[in-house]
PDB file of N, CA and C in Angstrom:
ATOM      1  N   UNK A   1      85.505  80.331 108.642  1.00  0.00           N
ATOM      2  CA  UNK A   1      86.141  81.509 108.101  1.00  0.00           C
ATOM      3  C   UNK A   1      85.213  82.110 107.057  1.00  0.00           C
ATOM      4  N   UNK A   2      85.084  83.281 106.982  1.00  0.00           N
ATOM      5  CA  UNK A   2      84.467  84.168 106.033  1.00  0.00           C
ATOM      6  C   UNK A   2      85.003  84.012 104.843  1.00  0.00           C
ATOM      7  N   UNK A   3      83.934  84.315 103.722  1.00  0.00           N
ATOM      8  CA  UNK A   3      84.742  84.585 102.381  1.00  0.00           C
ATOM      9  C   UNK A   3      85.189  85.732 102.260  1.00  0.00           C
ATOM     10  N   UNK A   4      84.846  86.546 103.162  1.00  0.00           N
ATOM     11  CA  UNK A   4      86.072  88.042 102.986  1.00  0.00           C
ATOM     12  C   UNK A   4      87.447  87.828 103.401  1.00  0.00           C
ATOM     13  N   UNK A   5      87.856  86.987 104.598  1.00  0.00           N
ATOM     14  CA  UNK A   5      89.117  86.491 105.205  1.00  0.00           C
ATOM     15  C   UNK A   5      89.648  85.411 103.946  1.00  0.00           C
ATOM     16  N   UNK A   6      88.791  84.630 103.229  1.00  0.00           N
ATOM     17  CA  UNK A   6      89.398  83.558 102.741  1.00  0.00           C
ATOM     18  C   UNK A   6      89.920  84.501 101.428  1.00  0.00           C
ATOM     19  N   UNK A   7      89.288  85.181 100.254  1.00  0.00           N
ATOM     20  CA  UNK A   7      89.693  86.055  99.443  1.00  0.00           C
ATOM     21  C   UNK A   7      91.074  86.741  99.844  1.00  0.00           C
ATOM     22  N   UNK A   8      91.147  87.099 101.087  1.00  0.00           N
ATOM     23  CA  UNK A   8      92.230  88.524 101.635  1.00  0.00           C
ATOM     24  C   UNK A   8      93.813  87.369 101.766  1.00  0.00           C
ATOM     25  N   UNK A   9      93.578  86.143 102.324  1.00  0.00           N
ATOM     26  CA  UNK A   9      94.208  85.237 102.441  1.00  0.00           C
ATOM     27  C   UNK A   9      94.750  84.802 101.146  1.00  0.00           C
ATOM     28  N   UNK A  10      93.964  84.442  99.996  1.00  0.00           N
ATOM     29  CA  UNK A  10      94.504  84.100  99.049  1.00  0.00           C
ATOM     30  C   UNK A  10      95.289  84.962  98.139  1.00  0.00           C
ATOM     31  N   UNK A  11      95.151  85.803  98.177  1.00  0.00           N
ATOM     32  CA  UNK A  11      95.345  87.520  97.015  1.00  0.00           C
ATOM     33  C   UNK A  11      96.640  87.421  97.900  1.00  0.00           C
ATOM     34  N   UNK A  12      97.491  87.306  99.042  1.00  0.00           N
ATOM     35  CA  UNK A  12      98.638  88.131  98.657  1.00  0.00           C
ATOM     36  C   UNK A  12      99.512  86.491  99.568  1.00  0.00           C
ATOM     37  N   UNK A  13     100.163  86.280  98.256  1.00  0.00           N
ATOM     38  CA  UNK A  13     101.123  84.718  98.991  1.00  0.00           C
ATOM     39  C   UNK A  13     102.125  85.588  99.903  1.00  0.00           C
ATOM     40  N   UNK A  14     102.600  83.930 100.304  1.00  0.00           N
ATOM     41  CA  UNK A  14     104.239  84.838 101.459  1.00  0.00           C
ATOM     42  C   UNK A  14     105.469  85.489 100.998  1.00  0.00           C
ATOM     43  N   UNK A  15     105.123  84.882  99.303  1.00  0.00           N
ATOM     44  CA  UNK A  15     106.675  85.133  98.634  1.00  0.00           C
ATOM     45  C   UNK A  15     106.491  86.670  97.912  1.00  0.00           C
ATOM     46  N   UNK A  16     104.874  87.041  98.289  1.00  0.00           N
ATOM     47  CA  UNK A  16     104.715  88.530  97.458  1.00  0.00           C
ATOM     48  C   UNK A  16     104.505  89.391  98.999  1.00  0.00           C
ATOM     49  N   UNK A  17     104.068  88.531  99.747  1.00  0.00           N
ATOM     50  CA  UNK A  17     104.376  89.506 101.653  1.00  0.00           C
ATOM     51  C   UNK A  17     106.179  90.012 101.659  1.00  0.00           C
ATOM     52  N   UNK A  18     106.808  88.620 101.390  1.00  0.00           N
ATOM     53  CA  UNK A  18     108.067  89.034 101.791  1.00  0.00           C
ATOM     54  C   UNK A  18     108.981  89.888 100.432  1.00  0.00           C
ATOM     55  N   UNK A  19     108.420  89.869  99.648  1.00  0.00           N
ATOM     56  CA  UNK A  19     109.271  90.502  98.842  1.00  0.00           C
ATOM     57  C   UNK A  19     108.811  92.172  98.332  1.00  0.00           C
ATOM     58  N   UNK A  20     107.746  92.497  98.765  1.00  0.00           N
ATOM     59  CA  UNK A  20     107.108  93.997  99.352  1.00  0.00           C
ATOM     60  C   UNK A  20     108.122  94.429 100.449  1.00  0.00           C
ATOM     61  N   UNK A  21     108.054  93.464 101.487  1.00  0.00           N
ATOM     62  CA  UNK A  21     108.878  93.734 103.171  1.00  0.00           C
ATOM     63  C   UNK A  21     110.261  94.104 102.585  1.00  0.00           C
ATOM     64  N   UNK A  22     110.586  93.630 101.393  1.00  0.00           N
ATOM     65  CA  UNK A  22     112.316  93.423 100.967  1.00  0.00           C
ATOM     66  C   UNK A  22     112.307  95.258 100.337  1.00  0.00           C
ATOM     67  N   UNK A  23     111.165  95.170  99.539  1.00  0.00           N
ATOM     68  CA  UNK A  23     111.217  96.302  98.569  1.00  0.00           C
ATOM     69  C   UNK A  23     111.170  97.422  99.752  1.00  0.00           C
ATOM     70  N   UNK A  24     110.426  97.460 100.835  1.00  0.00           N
ATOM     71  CA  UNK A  24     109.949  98.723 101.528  1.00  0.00           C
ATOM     72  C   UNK A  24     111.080  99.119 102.207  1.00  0.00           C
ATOM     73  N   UNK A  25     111.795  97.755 102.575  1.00  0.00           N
ATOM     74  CA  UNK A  25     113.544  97.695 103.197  1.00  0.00           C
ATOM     75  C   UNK A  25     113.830  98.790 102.726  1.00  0.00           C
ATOM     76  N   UNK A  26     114.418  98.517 101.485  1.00  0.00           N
ATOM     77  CA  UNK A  26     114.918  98.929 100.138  1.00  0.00           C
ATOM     78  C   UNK A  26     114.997 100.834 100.070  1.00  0.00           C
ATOM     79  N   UNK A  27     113.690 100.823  99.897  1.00  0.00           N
ATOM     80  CA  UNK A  27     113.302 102.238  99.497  1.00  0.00           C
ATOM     81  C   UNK A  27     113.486 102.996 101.065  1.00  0.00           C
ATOM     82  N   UNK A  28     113.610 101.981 102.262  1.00  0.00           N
ATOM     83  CA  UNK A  28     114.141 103.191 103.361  1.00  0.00           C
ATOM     84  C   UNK A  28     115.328 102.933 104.063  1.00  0.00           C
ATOM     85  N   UNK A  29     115.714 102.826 103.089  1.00  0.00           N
ATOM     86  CA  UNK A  29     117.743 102.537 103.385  1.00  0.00           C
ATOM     87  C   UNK A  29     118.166 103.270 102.363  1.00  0.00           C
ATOM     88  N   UNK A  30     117.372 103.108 101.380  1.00  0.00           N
ATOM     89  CA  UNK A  30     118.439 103.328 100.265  1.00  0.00           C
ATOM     90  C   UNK A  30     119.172 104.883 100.193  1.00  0.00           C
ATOM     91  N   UNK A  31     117.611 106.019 100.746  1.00  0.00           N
ATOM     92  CA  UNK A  31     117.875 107.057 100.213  1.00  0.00           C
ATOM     93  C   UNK A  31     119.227 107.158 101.383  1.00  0.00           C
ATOM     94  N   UNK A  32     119.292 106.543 102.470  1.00  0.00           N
ATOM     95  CA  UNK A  32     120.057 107.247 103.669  1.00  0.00           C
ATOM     96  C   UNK A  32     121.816 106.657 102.784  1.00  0.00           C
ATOM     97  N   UNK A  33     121.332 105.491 102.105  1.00  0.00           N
ATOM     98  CA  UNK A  33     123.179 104.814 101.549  1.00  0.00           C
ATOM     99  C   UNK A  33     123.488 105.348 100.951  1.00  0.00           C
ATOM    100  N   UNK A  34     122.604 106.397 100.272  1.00  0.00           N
ATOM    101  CA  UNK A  34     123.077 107.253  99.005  1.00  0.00           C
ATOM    102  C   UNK A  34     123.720 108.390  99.741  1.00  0.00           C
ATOM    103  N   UNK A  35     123.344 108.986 100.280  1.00  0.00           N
ATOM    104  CA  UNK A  35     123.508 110.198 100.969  1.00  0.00           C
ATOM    105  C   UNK A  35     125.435 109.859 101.472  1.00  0.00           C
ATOM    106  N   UNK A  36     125.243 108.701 102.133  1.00  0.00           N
ATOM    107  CA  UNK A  36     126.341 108.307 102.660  1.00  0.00           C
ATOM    108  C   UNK A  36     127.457 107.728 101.876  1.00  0.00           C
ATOM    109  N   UNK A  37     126.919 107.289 100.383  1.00  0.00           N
ATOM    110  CA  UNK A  37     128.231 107.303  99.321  1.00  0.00           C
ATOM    111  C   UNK A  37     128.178 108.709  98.496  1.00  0.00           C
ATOM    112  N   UNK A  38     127.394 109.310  98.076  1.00  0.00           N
ATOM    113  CA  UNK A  38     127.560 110.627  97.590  1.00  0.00           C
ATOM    114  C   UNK A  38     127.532 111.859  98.256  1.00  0.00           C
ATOM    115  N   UNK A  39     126.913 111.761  98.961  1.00  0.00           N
ATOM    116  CA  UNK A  39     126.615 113.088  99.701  1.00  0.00           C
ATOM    117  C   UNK A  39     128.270 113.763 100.610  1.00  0.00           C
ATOM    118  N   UNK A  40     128.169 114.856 100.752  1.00  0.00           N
ATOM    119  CA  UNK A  40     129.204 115.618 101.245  1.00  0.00           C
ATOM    120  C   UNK A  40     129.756 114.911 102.714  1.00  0.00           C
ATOM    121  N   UNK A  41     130.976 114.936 103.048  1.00  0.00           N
ATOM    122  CA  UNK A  41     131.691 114.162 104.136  1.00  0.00           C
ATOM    123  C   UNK A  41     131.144 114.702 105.357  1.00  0.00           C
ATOM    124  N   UNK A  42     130.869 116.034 105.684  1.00  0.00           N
ATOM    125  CA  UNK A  42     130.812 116.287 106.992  1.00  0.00           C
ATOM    126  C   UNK A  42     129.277 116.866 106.664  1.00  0.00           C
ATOM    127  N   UNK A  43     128.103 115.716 106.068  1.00  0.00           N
ATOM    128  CA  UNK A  43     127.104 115.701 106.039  1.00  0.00           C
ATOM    129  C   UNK A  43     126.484 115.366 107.595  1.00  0.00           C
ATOM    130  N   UNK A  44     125.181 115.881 107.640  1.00  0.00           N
ATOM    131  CA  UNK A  44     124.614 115.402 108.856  1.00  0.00           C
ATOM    132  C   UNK A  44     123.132 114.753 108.425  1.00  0.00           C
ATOM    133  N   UNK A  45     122.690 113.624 107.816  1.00  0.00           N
ATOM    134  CA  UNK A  45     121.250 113.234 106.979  1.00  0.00           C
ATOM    135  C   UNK A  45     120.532 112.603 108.236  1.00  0.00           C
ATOM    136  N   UNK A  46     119.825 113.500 109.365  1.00  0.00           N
ATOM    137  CA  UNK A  46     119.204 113.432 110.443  1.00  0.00           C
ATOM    138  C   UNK A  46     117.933 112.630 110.131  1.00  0.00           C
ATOM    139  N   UNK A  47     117.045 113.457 108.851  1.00  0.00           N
ATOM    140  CA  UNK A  47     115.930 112.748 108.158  1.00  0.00           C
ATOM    141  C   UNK A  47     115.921 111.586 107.236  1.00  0.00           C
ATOM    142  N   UNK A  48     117.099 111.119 106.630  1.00  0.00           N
ATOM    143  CA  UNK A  48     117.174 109.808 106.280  1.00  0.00           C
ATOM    144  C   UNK A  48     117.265 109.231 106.872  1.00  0.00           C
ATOM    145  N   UNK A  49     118.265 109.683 108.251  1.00  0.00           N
ATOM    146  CA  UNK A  49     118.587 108.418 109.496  1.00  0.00           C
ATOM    147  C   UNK A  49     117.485 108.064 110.181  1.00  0.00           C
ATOM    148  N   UNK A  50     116.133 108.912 110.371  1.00  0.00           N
ATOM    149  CA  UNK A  50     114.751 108.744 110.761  1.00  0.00           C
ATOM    150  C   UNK A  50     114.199 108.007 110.181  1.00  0.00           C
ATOM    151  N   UNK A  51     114.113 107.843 108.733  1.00  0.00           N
ATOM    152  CA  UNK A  51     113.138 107.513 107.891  1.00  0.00           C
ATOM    153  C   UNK A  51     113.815 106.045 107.668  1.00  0.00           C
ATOM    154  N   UNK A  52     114.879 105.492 107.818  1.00  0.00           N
ATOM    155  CA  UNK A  52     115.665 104.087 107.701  1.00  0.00           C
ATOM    156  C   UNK A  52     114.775 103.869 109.279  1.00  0.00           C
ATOM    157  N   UNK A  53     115.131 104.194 110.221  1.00  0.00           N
ATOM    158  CA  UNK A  53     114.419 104.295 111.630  1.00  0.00           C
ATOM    159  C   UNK A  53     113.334 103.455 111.679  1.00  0.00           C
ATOM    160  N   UNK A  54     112.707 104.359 111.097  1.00  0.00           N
ATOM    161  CA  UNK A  54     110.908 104.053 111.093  1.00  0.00           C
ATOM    162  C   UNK A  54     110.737 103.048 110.152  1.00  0.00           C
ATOM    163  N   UNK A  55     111.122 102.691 108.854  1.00  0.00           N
ATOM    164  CA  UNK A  55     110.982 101.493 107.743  1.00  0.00           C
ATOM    165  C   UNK A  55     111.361 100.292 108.182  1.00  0.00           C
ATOM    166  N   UNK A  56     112.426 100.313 108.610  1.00  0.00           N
ATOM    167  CA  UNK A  56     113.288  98.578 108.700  1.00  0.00           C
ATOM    168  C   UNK A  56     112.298  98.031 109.914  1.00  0.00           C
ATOM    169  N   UNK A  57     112.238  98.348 110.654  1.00  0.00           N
ATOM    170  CA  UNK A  57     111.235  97.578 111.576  1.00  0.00           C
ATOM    171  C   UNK A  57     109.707  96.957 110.878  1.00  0.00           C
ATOM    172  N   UNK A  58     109.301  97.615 110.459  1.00  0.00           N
ATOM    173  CA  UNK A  58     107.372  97.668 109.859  1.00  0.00           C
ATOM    174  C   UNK A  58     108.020  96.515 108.575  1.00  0.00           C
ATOM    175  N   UNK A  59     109.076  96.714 107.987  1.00  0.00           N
ATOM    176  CA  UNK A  59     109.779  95.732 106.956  1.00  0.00           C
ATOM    177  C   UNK A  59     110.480  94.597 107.095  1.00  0.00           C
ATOM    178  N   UNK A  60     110.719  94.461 108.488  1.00  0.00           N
ATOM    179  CA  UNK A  60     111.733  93.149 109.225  1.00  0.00           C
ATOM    180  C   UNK A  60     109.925  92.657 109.662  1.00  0.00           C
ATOM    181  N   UNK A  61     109.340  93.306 110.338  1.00  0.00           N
ATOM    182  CA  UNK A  61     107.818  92.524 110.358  1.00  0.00           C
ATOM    183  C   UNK A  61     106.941  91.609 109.594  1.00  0.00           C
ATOM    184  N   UNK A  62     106.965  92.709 108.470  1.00  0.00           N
ATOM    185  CA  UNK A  62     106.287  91.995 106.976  1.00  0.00           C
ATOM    186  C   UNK A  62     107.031  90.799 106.596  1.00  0.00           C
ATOM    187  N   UNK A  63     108.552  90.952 106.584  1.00  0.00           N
ATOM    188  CA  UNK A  63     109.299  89.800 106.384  1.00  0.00           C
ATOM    189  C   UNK A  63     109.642  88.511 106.599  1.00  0.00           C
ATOM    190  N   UNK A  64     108.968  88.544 108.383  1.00  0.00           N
ATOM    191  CA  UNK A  64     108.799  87.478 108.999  1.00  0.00           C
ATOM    192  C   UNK A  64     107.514  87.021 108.788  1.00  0.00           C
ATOM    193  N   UNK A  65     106.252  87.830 108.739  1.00  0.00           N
ATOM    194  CA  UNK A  65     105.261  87.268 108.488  1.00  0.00           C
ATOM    195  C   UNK A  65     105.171  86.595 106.742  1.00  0.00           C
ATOM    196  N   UNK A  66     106.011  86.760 105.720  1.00  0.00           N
ATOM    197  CA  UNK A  66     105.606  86.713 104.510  1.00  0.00           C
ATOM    198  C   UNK A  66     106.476  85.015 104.772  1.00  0.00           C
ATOM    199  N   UNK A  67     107.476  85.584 105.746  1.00  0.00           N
ATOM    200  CA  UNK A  67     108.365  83.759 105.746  1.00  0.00           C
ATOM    201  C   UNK A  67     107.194  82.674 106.441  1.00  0.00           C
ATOM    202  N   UNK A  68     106.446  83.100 107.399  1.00  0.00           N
ATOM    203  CA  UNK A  68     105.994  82.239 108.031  1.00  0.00           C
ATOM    204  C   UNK A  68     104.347  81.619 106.757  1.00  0.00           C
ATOM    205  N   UNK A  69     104.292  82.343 106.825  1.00  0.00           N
ATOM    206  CA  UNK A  69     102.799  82.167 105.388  1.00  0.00           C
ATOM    207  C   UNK A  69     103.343  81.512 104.692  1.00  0.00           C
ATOM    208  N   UNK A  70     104.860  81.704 104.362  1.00  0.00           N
ATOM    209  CA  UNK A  70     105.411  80.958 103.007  1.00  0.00           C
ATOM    210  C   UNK A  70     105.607  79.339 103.553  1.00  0.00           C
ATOM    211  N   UNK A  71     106.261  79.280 104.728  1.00  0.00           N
ATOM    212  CA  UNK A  71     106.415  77.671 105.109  1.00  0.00           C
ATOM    213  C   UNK A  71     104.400  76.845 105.451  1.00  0.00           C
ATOM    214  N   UNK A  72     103.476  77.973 105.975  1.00  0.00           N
ATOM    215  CA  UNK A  72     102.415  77.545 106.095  1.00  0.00           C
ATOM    216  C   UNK A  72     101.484  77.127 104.720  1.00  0.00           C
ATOM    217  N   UNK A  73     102.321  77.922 103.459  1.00  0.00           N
ATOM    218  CA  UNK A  73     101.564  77.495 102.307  1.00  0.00           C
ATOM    219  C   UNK A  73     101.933  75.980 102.105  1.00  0.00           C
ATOM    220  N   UNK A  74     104.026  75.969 101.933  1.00  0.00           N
ATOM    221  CA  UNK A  74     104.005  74.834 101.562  1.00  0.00           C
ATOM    222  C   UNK A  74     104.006  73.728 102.102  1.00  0.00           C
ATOM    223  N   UNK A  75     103.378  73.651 103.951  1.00  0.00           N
ATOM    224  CA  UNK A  75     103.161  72.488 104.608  1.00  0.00           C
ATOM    225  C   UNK A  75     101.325  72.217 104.033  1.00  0.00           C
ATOM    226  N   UNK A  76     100.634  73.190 103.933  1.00  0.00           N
ATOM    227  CA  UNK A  76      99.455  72.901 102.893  1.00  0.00           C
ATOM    228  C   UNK A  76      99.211  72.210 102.007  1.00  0.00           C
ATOM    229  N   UNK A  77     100.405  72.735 100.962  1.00  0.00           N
ATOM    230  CA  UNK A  77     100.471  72.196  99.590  1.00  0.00           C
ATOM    231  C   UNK A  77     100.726  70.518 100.033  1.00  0.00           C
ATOM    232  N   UNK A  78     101.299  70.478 100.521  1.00  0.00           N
ATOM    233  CA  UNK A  78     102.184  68.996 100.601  1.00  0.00           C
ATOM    234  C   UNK A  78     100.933  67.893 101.531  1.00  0.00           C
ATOM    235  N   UNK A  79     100.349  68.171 102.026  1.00  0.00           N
ATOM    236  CA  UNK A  79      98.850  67.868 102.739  1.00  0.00           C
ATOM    237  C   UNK A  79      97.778  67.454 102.278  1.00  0.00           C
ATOM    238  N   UNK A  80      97.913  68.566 101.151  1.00  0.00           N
ATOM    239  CA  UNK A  80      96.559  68.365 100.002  1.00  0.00           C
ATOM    240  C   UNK A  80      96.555  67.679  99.106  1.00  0.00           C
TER     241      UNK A  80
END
């Protein structure tokens, strides 16, 4: 392995992968929940419902990968 791969590897653990994946959740749900507790009843939020769309997936991704790094750190740790 390269020291460019080994650096890129170390700089971001699973518990800071998955908790980005949580935050990005976050920020593309949120605006659409708002809309849907404040916003007017016979609202139609076409572009929040897109933008939740497009986030939760790329964020359910990151999430699984930040879980799997996280059990691969601490079968490491416990090794070493």
């Amino acid at each position: 392995m390269s020291n460019i791969e080994e650096t890129a590897l170390r700089r971001f653990s699973g518990a800071r992968i998955l908790v980005g994946s949580v935050v990005l959740a976050l920020a593309g749900y949120m605006p659409l929940q708002l809309y849907i507790w404040f916003g007017p009843e016979d609202g139609n939020p076409i572009g929040l419902g897109l933008l939740a769309f497009a986030t939760l997936p790329f964020a359910a991704a990151g999430a699984a990968v930040g879980a799997i790094k996280m059990l691969v750190e601490r079968f490491q740790r416990g090794r070493g």
